[in-house]
C-alpha atoms as a PDB file:
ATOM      1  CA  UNK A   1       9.880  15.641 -29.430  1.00  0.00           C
ATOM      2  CA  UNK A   2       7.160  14.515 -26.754  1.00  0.00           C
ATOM      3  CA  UNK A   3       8.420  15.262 -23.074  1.00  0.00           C
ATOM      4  CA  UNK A   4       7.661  12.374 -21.217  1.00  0.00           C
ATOM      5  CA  UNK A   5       7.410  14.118 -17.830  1.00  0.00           C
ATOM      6  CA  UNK A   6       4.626  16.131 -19.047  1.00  0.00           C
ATOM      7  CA  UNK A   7       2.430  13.229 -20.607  1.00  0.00           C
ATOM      8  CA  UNK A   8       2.941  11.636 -17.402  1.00  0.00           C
ATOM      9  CA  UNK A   9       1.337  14.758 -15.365  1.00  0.00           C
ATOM     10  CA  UNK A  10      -1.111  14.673 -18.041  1.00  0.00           C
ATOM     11  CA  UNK A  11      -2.062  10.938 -17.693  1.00  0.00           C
ATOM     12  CA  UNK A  12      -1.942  11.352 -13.628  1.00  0.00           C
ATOM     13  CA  UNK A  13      -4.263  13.862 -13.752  1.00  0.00           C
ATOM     14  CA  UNK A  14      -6.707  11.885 -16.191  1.00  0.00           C
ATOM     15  CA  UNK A  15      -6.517   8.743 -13.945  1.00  0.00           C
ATOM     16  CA  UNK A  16      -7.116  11.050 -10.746  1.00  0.00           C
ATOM     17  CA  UNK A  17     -10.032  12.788 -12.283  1.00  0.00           C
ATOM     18  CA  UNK A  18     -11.714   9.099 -13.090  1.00  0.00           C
ATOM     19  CA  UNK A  19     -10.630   7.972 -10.227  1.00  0.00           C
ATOM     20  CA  UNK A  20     -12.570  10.415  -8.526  1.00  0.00           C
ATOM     21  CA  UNK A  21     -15.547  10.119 -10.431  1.00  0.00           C
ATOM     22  CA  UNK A  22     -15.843   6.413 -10.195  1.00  0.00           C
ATOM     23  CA  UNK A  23     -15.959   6.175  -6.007  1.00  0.00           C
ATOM     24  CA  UNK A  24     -18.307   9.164  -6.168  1.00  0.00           C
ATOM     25  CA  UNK A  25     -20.573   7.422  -7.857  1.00  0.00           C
ATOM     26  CA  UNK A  26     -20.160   4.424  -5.008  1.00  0.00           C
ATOM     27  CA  UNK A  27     -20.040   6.654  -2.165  1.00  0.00           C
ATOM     28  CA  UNK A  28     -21.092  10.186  -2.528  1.00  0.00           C
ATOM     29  CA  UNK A  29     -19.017  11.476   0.418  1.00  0.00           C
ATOM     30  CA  UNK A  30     -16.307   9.548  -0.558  1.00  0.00           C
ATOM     31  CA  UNK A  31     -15.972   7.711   2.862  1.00  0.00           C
ATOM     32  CA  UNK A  32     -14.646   3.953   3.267  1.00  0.00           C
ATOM     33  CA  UNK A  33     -18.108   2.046   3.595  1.00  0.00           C
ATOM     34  CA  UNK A  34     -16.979  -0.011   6.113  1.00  0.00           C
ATOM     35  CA  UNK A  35     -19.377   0.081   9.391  1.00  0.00           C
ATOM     36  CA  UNK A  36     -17.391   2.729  12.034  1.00  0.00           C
ATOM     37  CA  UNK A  37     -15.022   3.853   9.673  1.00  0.00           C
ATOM     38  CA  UNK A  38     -14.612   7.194   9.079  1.00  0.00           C
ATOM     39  CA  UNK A  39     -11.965   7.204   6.516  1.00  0.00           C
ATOM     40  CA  UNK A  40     -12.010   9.987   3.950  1.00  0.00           C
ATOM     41  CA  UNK A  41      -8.601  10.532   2.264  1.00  0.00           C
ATOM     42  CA  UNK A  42      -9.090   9.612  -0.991  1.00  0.00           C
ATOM     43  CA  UNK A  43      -5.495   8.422  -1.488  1.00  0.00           C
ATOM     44  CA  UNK A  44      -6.133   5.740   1.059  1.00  0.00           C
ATOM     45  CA  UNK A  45      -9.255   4.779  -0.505  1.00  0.00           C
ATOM     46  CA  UNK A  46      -9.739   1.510  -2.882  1.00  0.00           C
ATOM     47  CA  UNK A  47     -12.695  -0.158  -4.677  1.00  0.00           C
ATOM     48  CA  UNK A  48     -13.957  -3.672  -3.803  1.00  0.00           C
ATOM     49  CA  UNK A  49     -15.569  -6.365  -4.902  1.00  0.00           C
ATOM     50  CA  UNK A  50     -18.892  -6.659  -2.354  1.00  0.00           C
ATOM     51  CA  UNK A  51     -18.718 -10.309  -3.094  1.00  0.00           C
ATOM     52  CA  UNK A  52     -15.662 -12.070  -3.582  1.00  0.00           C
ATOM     53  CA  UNK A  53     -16.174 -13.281  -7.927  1.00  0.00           C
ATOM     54  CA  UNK A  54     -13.082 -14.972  -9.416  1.00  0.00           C
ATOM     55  CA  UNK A  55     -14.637 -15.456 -12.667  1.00  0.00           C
ATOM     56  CA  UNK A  56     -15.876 -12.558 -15.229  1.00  0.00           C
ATOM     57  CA  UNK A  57     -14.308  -9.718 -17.189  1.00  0.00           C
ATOM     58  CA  UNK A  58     -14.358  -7.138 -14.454  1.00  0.00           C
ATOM     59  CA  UNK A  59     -12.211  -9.337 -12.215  1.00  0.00           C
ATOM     60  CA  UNK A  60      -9.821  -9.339 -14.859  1.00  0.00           C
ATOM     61  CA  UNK A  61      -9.580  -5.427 -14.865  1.00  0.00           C
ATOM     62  CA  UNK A  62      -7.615  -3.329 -12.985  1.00  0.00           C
ATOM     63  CA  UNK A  63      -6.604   0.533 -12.431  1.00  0.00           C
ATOM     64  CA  UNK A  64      -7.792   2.385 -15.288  1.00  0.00           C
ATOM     65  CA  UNK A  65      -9.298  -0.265 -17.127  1.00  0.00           C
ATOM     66  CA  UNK A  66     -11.819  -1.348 -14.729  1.00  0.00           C
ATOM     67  CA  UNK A  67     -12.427   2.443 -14.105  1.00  0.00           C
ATOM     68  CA  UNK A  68     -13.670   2.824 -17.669  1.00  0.00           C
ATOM     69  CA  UNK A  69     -15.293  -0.497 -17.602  1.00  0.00           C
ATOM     70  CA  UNK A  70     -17.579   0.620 -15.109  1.00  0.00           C
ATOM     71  CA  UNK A  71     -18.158   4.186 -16.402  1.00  0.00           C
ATOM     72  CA  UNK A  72     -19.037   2.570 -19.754  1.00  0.00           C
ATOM     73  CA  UNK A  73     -21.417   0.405 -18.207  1.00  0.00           C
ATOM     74  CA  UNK A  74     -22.926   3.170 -15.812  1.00  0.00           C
ATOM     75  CA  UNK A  75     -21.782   2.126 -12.505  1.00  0.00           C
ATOM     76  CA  UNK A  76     -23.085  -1.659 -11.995  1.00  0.00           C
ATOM     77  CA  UNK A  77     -24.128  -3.064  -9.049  1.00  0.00           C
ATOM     78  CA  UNK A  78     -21.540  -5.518  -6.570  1.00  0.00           C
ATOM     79  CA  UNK A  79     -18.754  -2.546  -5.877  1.00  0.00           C
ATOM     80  CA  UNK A  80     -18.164  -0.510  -3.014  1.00  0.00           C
ATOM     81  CA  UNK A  81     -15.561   2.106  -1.474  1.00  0.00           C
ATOM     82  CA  UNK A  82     -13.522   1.080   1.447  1.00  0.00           C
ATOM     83  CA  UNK A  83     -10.503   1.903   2.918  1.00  0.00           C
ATOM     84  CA  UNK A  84      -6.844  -0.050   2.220  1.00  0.00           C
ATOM     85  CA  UNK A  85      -7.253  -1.116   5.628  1.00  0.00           C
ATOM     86  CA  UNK A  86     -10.482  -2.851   5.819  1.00  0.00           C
ATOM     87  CA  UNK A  87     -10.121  -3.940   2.331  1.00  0.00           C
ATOM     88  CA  UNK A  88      -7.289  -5.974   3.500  1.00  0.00           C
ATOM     89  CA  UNK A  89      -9.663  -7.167   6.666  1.00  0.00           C
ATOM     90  CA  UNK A  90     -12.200  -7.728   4.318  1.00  0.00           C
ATOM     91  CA  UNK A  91      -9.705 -10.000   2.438  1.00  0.00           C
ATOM     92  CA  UNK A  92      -8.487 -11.545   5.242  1.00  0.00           C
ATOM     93  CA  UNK A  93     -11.753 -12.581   7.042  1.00  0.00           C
ATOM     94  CA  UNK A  94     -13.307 -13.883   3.997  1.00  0.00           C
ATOM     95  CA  UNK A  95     -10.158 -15.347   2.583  1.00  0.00           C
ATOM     96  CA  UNK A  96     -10.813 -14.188  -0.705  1.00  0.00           C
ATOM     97  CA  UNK A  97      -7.867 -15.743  -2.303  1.00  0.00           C
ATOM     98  CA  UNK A  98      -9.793 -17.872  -5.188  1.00  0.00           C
ATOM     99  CA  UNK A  99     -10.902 -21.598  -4.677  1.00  0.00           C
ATOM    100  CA  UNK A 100      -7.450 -23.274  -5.461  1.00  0.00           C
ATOM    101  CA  UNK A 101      -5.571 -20.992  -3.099  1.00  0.00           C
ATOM    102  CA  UNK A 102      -7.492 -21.429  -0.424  1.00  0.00           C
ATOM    103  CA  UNK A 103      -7.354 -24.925  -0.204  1.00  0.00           C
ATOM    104  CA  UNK A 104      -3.227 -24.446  -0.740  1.00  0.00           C
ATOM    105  CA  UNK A 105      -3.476 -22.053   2.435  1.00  0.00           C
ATOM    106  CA  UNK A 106      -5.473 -24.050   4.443  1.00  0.00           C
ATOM    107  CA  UNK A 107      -3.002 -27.039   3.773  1.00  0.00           C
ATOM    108  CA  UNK A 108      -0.175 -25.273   4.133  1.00  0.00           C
ATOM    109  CA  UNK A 109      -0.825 -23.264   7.691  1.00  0.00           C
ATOM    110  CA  UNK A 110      -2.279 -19.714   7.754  1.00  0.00           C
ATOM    111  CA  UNK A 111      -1.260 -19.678  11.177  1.00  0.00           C
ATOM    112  CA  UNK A 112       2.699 -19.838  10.514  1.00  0.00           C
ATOM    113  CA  UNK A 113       2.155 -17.127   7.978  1.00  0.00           C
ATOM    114  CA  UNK A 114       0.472 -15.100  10.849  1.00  0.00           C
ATOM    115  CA  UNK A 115       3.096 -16.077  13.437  1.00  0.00           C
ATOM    116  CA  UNK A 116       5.946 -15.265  11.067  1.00  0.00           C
ATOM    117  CA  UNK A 117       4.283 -11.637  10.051  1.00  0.00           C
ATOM    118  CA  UNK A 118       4.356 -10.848  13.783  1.00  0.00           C
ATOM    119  CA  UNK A 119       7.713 -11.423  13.772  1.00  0.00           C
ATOM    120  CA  UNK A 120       8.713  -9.040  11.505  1.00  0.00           C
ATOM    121  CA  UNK A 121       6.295  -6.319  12.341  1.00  0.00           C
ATOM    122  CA  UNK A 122       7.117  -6.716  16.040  1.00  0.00           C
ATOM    123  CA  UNK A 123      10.745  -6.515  15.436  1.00  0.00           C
ATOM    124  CA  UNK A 124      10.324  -2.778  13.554  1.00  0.00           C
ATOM    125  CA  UNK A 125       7.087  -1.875  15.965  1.00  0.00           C
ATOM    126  CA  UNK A 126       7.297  -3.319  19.412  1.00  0.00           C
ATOM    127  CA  UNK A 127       4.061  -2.135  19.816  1.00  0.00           C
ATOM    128  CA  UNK A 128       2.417  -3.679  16.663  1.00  0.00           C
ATOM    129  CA  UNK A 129       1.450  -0.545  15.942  1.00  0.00           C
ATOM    130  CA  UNK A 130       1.220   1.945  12.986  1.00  0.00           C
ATOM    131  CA  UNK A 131       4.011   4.147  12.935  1.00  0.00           C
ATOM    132  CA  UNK A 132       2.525   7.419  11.088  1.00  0.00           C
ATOM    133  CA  UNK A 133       2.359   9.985  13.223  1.00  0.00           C
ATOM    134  CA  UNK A 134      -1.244  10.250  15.001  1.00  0.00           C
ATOM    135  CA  UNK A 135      -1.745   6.603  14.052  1.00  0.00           C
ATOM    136  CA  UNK A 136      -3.351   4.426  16.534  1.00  0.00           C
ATOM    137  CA  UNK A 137      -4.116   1.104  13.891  1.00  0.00           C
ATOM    138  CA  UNK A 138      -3.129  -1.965  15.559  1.00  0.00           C
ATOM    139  CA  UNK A 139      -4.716  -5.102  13.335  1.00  0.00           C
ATOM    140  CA  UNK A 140      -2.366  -7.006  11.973  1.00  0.00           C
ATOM    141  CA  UNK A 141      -4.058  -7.614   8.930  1.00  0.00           C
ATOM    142  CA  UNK A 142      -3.840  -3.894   8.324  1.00  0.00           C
ATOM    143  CA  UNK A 143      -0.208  -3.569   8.596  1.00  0.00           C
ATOM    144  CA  UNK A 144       2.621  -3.613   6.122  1.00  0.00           C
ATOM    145  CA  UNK A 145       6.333  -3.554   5.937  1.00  0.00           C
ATOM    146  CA  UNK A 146       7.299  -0.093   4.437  1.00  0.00           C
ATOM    147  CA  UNK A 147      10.563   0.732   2.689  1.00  0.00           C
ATOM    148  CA  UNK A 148      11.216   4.233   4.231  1.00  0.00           C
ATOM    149  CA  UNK A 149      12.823   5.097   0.752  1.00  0.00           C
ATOM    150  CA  UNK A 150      10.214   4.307  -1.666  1.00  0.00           C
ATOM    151  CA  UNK A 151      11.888   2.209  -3.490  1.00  0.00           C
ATOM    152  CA  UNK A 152      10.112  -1.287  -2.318  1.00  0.00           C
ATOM    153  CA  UNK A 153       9.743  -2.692  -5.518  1.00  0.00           C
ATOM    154  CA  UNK A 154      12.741  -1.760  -7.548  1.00  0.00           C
ATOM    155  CA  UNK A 155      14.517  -3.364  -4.189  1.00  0.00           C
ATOM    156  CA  UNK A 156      12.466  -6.701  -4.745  1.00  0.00           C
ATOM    157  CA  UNK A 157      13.464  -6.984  -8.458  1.00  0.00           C
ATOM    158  CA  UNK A 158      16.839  -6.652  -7.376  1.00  0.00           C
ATOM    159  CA  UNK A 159      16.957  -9.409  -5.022  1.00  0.00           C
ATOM    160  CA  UNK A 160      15.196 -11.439  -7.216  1.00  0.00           C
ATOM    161  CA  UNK A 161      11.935 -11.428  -4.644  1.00  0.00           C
ATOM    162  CA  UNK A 162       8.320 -11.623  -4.128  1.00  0.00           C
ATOM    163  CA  UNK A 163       6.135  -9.458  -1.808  1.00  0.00           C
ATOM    164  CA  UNK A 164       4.322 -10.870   1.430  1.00  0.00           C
ATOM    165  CA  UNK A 165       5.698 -14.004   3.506  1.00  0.00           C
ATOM    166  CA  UNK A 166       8.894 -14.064   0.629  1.00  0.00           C
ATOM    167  CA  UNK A 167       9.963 -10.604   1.710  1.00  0.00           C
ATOM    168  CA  UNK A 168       8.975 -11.473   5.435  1.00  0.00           C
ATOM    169  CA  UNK A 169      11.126 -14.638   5.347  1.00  0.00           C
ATOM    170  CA  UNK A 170      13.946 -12.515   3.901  1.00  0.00           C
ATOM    171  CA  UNK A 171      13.732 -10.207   6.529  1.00  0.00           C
ATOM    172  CA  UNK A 172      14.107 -12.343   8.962  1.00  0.00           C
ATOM    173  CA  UNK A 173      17.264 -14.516   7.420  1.00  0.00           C
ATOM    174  CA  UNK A 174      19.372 -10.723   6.514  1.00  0.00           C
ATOM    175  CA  UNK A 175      18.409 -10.220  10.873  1.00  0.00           C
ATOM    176  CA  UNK A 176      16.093  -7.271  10.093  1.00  0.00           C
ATOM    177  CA  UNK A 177      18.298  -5.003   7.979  1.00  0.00           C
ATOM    178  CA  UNK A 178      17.329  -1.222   8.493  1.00  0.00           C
ATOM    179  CA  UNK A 179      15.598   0.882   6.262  1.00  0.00           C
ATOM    180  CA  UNK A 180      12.355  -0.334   7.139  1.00  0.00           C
ATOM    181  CA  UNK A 181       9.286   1.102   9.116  1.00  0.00           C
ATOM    182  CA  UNK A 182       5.383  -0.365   9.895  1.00  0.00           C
ATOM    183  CA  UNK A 183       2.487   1.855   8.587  1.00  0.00           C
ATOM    184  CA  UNK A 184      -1.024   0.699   7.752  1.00  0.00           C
ATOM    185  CA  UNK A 185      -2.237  -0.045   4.415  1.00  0.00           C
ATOM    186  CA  UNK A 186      -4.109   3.471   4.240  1.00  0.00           C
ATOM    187  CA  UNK A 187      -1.106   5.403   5.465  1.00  0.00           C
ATOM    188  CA  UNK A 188       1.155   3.234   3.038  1.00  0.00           C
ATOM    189  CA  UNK A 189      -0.616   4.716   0.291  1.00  0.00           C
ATOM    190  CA  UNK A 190      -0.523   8.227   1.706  1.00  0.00           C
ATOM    191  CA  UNK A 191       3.121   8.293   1.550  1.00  0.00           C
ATOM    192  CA  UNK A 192       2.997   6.882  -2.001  1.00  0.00           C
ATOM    193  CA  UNK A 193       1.404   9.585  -2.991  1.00  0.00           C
ATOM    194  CA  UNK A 194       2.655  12.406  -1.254  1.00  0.00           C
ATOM    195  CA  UNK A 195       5.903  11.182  -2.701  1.00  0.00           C
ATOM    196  CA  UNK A 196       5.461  10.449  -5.988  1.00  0.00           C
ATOM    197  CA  UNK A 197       5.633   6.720  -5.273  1.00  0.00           C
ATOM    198  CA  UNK A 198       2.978   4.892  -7.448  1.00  0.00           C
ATOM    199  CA  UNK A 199       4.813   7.478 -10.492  1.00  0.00           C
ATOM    200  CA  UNK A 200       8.154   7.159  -9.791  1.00  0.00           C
ATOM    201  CA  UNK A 201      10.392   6.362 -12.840  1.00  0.00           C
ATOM    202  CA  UNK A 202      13.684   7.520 -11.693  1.00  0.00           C
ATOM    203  CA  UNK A 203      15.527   7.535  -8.489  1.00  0.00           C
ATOM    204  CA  UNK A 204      15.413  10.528  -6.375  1.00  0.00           C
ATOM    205  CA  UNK A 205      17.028  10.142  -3.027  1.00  0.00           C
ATOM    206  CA  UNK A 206      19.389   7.396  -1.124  1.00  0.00           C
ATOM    207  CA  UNK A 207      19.064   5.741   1.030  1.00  0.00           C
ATOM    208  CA  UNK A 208      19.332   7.071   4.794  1.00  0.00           C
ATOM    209  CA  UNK A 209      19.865   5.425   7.921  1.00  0.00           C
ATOM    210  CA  UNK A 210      17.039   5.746  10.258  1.00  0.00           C
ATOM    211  CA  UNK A 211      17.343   6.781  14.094  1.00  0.00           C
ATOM    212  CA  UNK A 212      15.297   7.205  17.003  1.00  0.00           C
ATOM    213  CA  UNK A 213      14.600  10.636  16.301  1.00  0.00           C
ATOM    214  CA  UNK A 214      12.705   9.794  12.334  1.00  0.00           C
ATOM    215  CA  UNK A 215      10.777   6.820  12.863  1.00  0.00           C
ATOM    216  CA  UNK A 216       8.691   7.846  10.430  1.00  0.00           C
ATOM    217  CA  UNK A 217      10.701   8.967   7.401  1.00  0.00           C
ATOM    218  CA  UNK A 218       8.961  10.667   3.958  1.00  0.00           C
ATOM    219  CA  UNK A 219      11.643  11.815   1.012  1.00  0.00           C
ATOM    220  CA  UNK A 220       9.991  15.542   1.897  1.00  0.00           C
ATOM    221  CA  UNK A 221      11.554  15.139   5.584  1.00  0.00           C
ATOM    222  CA  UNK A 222      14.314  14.831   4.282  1.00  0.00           C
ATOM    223  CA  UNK A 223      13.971  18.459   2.802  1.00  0.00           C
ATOM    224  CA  UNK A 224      12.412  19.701   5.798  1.00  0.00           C
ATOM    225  CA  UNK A 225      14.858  18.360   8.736  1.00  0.00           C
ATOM    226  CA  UNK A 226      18.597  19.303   8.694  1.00  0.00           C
ATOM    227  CA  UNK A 227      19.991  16.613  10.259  1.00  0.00           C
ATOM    228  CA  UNK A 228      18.091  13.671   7.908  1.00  0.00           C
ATOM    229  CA  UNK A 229      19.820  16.079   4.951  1.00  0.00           C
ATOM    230  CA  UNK A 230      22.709  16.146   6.592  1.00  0.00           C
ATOM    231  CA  UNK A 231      23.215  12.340   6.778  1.00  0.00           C
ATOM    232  CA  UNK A 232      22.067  12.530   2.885  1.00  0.00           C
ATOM    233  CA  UNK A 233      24.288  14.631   1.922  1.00  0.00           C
ATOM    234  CA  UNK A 234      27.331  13.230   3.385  1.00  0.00           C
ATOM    235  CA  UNK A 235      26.744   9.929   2.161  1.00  0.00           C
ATOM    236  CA  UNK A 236      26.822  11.456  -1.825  1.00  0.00           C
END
């Protein structure tokens, strides 16, 4: 009988290793390409689309799929490396949300969108800032909502929502329930990985009530500081 954990370690390691091999090939140092950035942490890196296509195979592909796609086809032209962060600028500045969105978002008022965003993001960060430690990222096109547990999307299927102004609009109805903290897109995908995140197939903690003291909450904190396992553990 096949263990399923150990295929999985097997197929994270493939995807790492072509991972890997595919931004080397964009960016030798594997650095964000974005002008000033110095962003090297591959786990907050992402590849993009130098100009914005929303037609052809390779827009179709994905993850692994468009990895191998551009393997097979020796690393074509129109791709770079940047970071989650400025990808999301990148996004944002160019709207790059294909031509029948962005005539629904310019009809329907980006500026709301913004205005409710802040909203939410000031409520959890006064400071509309990033919340992982040593963090100083204060766009708010880089920011994000972050479920402290992990457990963002499993939530959303639960309540029956989407992600982005949905789960911002929800937010603000339930009066900003807890469990929630602000981190940049790069740092977002930091914690997924340091956790087990993007794997995750089963359930491994609670959730805790945050305080003062653990703004910034990973499930290996809760390992590492007594009282967060405290409050854990009494809740079981």
């Amino acid at each position: 009988m096949r263990n399923p954990r150990r295929n999985l370690r097997y197929q994270r390691q493939y995807d790492q290793t072509l991972r890997e091999e595919v931004y080397r090939a964009y960016s030798p140092n594997l650095r964000c390409q974005w002008e000033h950035c110095d962003w090297h942490d591959m786990r907050g890196l992402t590849l993009d689309h130098i100009i914005a296509t929303h037609e052809g195979q390779n827009r179709r592909l994905a993850g692994r799929q468009l990895y191998l796609y551009l393997v097979n086809n020796n690393f074509p032209h129109g791709f770079q490396v940047l970071c989650m962060n400025h990808q999301r600028i990148k996004v944002a500045e160019n709207h790059e949300l294909g031509p029948v969105n962005q005539k629904k978002k310019a009809i329907s008022g980006r500026a709301w969108r913004e205005r409710l965003k802040r909203t939410v993001i000031s409520h959890y960060s006064p400071n509309l800032v990033c919340q992982w430690p040593g963090c100083e990222c204060t766009d708010l096109r880089a920011l994000s909502v972050d479920h402290i547990d992990g457990n963002g999307a499993t939530h959303r299927r639960e309540m029956n929502l989407k992600g982005g102004i949905v789960f911002y609009r929800y937010l603000v109805k339930a009066n900003f329930p807890e469990g929630y903290q602000i981190l940049c897109m790069n740092h977002q995908w930091v914690k997924k990985n340091m956790n087990d995140e993007v794997w995750r197939k089963y359930p491994k903690v609670q959730a805790i009530k945050p305080s003062a003291q653990t703004a910034f909450v990973t499930v290996r904190d809760r390992q590492r500081v007594p009282e967060i396992s405290a409050t854990t553990s009494s809740r079981q």
